[in-house]
PDB file of N, CA and C in Angstrom:
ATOM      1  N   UNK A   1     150.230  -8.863 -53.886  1.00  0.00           N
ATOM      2  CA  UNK A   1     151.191  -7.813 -54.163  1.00  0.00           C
ATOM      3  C   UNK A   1     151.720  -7.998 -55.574  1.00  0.00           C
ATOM      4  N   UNK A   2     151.791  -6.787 -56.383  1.00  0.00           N
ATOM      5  CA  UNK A   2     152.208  -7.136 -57.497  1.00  0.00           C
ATOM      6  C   UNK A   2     153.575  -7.104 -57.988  1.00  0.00           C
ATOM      7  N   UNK A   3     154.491  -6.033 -56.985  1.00  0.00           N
ATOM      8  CA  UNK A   3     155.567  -5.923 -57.575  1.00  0.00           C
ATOM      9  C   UNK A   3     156.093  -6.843 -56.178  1.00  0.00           C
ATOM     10  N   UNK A   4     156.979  -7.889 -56.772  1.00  0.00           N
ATOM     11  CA  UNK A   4     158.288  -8.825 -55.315  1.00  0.00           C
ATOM     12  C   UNK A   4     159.539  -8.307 -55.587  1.00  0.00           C
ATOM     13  N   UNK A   5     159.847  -8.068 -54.156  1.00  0.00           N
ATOM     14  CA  UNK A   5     161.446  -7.533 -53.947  1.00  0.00           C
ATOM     15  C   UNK A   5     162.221  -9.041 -53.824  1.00  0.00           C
ATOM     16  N   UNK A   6     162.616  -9.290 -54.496  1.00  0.00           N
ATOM     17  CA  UNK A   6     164.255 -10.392 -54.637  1.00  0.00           C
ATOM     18  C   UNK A   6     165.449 -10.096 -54.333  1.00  0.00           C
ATOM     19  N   UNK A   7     165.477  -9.550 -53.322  1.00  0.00           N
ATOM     20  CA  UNK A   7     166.610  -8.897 -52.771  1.00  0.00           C
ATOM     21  C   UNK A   7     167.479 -10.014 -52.231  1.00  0.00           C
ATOM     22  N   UNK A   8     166.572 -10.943 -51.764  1.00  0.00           N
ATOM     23  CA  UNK A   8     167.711 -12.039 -50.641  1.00  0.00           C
ATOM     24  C   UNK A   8     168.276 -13.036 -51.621  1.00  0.00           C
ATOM     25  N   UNK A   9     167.744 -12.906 -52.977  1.00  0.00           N
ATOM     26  CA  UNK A   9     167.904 -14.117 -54.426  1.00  0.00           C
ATOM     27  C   UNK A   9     169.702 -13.248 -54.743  1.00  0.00           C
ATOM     28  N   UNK A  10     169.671 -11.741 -54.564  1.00  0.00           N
ATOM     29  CA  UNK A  10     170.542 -10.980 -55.367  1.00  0.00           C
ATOM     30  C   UNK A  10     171.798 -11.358 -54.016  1.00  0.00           C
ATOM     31  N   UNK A  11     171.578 -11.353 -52.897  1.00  0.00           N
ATOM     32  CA  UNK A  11     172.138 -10.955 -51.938  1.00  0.00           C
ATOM     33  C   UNK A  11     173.063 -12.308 -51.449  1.00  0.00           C
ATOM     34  N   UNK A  12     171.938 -13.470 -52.132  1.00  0.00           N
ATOM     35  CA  UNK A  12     172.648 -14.933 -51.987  1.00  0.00           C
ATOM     36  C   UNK A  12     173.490 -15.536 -53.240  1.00  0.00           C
ATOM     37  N   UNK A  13     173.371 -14.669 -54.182  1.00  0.00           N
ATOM     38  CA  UNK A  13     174.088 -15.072 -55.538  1.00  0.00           C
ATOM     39  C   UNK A  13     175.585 -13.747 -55.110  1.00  0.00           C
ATOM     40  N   UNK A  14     175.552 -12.995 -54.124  1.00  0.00           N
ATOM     41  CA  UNK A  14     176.784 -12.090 -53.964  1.00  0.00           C
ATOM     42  C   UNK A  14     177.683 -12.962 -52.871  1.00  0.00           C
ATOM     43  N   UNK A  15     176.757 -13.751 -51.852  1.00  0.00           N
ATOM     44  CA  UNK A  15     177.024 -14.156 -50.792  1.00  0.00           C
ATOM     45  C   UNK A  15     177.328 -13.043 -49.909  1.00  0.00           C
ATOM     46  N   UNK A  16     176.371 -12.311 -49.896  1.00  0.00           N
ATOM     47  CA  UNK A  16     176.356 -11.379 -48.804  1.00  0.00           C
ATOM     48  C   UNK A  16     174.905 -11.113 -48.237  1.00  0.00           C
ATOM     49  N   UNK A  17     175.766 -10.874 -46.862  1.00  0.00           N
ATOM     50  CA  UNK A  17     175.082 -11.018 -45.715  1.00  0.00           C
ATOM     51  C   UNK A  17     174.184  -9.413 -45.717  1.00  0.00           C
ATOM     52  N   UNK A  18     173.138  -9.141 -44.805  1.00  0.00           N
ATOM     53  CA  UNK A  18     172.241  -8.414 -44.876  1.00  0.00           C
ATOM     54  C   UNK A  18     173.479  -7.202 -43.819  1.00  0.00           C
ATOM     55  N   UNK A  19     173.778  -7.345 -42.633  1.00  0.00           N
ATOM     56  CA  UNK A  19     174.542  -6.865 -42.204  1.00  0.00           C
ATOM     57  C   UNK A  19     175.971  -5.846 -42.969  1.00  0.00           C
ATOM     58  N   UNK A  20     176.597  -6.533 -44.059  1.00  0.00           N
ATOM     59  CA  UNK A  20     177.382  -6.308 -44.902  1.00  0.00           C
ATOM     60  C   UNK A  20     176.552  -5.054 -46.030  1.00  0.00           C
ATOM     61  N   UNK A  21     175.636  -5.888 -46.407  1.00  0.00           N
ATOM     62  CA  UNK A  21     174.844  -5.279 -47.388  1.00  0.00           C
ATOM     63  C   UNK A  21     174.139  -3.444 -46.270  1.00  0.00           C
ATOM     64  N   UNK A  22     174.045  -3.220 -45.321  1.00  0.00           N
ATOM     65  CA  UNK A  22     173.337  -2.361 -44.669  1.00  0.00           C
ATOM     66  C   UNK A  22     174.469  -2.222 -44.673  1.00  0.00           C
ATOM     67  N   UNK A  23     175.759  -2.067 -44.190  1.00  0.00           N
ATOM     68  CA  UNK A  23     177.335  -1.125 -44.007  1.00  0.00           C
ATOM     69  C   UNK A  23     177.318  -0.392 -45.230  1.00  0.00           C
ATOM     70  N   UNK A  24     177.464  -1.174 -46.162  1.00  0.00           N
ATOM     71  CA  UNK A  24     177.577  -0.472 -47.488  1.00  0.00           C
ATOM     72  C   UNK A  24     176.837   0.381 -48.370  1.00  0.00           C
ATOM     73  N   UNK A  25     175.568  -0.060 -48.118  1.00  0.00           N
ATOM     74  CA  UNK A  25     174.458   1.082 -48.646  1.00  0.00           C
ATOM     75  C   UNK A  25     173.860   2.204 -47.635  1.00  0.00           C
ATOM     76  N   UNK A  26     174.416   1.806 -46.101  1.00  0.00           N
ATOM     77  CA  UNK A  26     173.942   2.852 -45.243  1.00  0.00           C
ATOM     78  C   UNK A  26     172.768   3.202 -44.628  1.00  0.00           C
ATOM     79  N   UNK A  27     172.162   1.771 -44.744  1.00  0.00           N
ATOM     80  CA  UNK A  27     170.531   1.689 -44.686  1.00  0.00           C
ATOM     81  C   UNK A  27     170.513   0.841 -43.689  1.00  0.00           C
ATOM     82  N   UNK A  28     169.730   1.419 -42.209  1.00  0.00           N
ATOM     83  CA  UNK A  28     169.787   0.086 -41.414  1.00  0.00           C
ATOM     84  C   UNK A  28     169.253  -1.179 -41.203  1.00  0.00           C
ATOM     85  N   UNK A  29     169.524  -2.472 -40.998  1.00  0.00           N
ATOM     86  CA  UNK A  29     168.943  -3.462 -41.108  1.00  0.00           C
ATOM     87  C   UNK A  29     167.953  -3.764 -41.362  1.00  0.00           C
ATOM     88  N   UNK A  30     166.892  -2.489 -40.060  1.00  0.00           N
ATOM     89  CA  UNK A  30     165.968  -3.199 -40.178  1.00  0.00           C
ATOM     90  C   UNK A  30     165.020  -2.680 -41.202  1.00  0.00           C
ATOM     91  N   UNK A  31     165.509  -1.649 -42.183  1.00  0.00           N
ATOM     92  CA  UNK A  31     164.724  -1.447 -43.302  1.00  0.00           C
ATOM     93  C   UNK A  31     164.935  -2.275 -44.447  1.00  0.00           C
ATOM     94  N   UNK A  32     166.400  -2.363 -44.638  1.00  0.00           N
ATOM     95  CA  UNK A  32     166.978  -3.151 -45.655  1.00  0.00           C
ATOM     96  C   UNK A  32     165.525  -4.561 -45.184  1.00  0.00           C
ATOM     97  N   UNK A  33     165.266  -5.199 -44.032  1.00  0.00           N
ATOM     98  CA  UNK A  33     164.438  -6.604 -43.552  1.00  0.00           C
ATOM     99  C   UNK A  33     163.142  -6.409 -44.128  1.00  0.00           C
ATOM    100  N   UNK A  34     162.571  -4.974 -43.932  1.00  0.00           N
ATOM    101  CA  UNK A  34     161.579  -4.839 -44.330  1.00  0.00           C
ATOM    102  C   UNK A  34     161.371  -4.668 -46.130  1.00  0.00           C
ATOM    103  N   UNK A  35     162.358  -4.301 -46.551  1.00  0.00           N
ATOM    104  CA  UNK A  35     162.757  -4.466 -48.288  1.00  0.00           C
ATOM    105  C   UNK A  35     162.762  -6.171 -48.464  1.00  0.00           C
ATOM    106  N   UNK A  36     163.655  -6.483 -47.933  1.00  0.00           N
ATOM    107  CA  UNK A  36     163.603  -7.732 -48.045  1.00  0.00           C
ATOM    108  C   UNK A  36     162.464  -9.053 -47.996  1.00  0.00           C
ATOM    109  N   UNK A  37     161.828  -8.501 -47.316  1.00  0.00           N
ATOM    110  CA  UNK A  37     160.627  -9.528 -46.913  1.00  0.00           C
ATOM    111  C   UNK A  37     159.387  -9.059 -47.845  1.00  0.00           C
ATOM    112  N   UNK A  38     159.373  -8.183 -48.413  1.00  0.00           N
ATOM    113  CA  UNK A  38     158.400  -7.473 -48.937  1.00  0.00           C
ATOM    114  C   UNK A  38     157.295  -7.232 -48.433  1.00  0.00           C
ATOM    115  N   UNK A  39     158.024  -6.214 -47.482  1.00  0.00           N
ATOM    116  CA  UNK A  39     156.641  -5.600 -46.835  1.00  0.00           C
ATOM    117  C   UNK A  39     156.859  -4.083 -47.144  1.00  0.00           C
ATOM    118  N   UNK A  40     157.916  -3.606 -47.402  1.00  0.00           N
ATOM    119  CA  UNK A  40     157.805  -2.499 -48.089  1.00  0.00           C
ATOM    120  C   UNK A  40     156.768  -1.917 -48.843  1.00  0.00           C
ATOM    121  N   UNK A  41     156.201  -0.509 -48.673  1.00  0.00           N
ATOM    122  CA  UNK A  41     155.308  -0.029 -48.941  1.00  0.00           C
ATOM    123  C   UNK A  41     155.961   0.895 -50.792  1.00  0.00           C
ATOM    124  N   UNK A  42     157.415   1.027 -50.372  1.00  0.00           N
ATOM    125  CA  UNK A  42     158.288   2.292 -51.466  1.00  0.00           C
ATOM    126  C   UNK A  42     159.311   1.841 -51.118  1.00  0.00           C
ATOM    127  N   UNK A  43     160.291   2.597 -52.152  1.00  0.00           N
ATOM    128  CA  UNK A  43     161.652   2.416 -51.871  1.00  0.00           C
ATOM    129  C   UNK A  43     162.362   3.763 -52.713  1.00  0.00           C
ATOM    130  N   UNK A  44     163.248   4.101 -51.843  1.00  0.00           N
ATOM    131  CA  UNK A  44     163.901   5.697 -52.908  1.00  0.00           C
ATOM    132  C   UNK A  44     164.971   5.118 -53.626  1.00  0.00           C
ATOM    133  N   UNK A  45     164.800   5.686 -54.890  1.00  0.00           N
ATOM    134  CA  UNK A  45     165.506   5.302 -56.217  1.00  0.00           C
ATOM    135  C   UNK A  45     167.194   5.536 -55.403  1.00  0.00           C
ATOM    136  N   UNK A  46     167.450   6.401 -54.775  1.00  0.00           N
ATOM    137  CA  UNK A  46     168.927   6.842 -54.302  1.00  0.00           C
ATOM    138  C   UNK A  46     169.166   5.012 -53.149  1.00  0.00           C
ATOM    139  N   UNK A  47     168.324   5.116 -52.278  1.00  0.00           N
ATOM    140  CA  UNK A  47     168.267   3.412 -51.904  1.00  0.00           C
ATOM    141  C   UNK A  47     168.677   2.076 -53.011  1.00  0.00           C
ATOM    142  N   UNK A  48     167.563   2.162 -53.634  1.00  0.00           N
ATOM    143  CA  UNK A  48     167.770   1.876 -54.848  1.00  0.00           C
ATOM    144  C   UNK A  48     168.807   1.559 -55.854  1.00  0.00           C
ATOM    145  N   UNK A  49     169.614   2.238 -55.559  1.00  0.00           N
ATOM    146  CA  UNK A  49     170.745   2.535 -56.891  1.00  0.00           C
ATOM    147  C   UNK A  49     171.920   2.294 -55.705  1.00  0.00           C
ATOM    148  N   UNK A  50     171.775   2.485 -54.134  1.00  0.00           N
ATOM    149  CA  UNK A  50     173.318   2.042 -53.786  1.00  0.00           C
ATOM    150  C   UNK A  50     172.787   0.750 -53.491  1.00  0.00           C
ATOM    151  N   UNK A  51     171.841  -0.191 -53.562  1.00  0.00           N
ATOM    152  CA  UNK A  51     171.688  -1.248 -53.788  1.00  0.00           C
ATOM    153  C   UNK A  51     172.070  -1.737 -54.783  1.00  0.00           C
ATOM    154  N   UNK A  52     172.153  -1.836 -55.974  1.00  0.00           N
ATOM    155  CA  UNK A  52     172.829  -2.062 -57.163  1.00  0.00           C
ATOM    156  C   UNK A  52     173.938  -1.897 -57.159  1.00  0.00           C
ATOM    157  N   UNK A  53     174.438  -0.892 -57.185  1.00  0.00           N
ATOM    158  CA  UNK A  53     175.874  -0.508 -56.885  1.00  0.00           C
ATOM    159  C   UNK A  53     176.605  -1.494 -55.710  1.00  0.00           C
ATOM    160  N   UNK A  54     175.963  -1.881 -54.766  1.00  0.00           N
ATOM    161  CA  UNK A  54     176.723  -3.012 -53.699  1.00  0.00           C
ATOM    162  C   UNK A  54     176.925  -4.226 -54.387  1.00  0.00           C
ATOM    163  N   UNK A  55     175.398  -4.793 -54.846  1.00  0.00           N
ATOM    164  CA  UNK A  55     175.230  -6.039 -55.265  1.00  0.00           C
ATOM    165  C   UNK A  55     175.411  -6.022 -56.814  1.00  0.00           C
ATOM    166  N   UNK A  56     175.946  -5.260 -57.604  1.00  0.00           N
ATOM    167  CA  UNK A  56     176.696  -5.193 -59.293  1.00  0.00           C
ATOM    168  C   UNK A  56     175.498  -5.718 -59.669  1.00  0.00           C
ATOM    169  N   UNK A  57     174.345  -5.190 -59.421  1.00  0.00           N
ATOM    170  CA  UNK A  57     173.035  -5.585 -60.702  1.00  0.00           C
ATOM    171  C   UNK A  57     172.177  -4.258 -60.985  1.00  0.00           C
ATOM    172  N   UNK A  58     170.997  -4.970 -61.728  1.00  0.00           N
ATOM    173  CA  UNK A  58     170.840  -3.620 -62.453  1.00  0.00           C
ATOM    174  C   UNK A  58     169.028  -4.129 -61.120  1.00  0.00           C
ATOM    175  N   UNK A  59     168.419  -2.854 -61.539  1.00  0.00           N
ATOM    176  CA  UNK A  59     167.207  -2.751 -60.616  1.00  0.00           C
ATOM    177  C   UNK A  59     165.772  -3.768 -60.926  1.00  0.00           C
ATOM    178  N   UNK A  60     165.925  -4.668 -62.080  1.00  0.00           N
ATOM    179  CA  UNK A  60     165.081  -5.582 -62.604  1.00  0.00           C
ATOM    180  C   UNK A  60     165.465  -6.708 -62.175  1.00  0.00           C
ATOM    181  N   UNK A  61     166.786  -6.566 -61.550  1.00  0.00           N
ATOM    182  CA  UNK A  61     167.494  -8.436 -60.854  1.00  0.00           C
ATOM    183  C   UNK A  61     166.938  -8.131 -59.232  1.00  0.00           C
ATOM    184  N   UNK A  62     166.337  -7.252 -58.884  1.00  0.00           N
ATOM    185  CA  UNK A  62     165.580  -6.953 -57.458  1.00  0.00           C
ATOM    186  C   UNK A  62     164.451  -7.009 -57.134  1.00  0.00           C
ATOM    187  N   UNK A  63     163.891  -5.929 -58.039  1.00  0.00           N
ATOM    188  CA  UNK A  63     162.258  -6.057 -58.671  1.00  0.00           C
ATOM    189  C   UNK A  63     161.694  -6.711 -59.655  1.00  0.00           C
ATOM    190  N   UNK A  64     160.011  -7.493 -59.131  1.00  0.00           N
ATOM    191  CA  UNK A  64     160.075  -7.854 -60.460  1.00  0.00           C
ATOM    192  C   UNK A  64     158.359  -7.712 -60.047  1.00  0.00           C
ATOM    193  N   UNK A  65     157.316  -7.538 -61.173  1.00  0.00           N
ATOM    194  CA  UNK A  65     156.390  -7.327 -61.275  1.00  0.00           C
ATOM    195  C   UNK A  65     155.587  -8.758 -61.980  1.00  0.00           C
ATOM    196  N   UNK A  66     154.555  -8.877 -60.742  1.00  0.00           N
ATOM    197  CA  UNK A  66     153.623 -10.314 -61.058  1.00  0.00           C
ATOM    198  C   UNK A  66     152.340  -9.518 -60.841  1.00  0.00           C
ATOM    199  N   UNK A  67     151.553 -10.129 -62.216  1.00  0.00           N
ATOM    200  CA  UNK A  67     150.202  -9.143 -62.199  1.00  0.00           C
ATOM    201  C   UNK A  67     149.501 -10.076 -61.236  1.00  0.00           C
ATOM    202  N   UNK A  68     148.176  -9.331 -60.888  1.00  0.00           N
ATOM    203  CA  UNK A  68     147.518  -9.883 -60.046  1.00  0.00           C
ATOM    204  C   UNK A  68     146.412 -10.964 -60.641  1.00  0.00           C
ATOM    205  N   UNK A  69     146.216 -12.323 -60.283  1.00  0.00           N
ATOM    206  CA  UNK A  69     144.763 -12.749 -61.269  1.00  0.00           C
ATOM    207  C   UNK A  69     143.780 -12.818 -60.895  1.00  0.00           C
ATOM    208  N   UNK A  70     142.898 -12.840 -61.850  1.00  0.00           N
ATOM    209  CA  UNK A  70     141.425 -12.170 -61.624  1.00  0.00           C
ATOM    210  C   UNK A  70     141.231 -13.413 -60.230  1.00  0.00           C
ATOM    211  N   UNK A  71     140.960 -14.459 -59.908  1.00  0.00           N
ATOM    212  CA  UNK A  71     140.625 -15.246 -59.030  1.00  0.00           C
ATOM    213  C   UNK A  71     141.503 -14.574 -57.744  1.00  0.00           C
ATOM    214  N   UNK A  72     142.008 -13.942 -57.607  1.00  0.00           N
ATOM    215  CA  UNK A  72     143.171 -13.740 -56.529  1.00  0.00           C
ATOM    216  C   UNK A  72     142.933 -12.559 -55.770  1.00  0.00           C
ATOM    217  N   UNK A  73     142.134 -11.516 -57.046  1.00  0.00           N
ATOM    218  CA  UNK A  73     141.166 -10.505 -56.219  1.00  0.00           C
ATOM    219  C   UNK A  73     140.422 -10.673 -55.710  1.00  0.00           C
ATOM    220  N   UNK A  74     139.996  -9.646 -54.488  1.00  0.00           N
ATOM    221  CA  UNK A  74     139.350 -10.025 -53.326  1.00  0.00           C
ATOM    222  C   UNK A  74     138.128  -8.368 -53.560  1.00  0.00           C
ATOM    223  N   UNK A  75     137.999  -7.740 -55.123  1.00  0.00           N
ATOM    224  CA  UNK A  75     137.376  -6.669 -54.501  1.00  0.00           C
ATOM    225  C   UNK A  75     135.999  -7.261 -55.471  1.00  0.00           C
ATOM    226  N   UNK A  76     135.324  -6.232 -54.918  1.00  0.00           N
ATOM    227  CA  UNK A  76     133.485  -6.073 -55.411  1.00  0.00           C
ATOM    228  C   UNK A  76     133.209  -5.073 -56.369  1.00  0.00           C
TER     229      UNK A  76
END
């Protein structure tokens, strides 16, 4: 995967809990879990942005993009 969600890095430097964090952005747990774990497929910028807005960062302290290396691909 190339882009990692660091959500639980942002969420443990707020000391907040995932529970807390889903009250406030309005997103239920178990999507916020699936953001979190990075299994997320997308995420909507409006998600997005009341995430920031909870946790006072900007959207690059969440996301972060690791290219893939050539040994690590698996295609033909």
């Amino acid at each position: 995967m190339a882009i990692i969600v660091n959500l639980d890095v942002m969420m443990a430097k707020r000391k907040m809990s995932l529970g807390e964090l889903s009250q406030r952005v309005d997103v239920t747990m178990a999507n916020l879990s699936i953001l979190k774990n990075n299994k997320a497929k997308a995420v909507r910028f409006s998600t997005l942005e009341a995430i920031c807005k909870a946790l006072d960062c900007q959207p690059g302290d969440i996301l972060e993009f690791v290219p893939d290396t050539e040994n690590g691909k698996g295609g033909n």
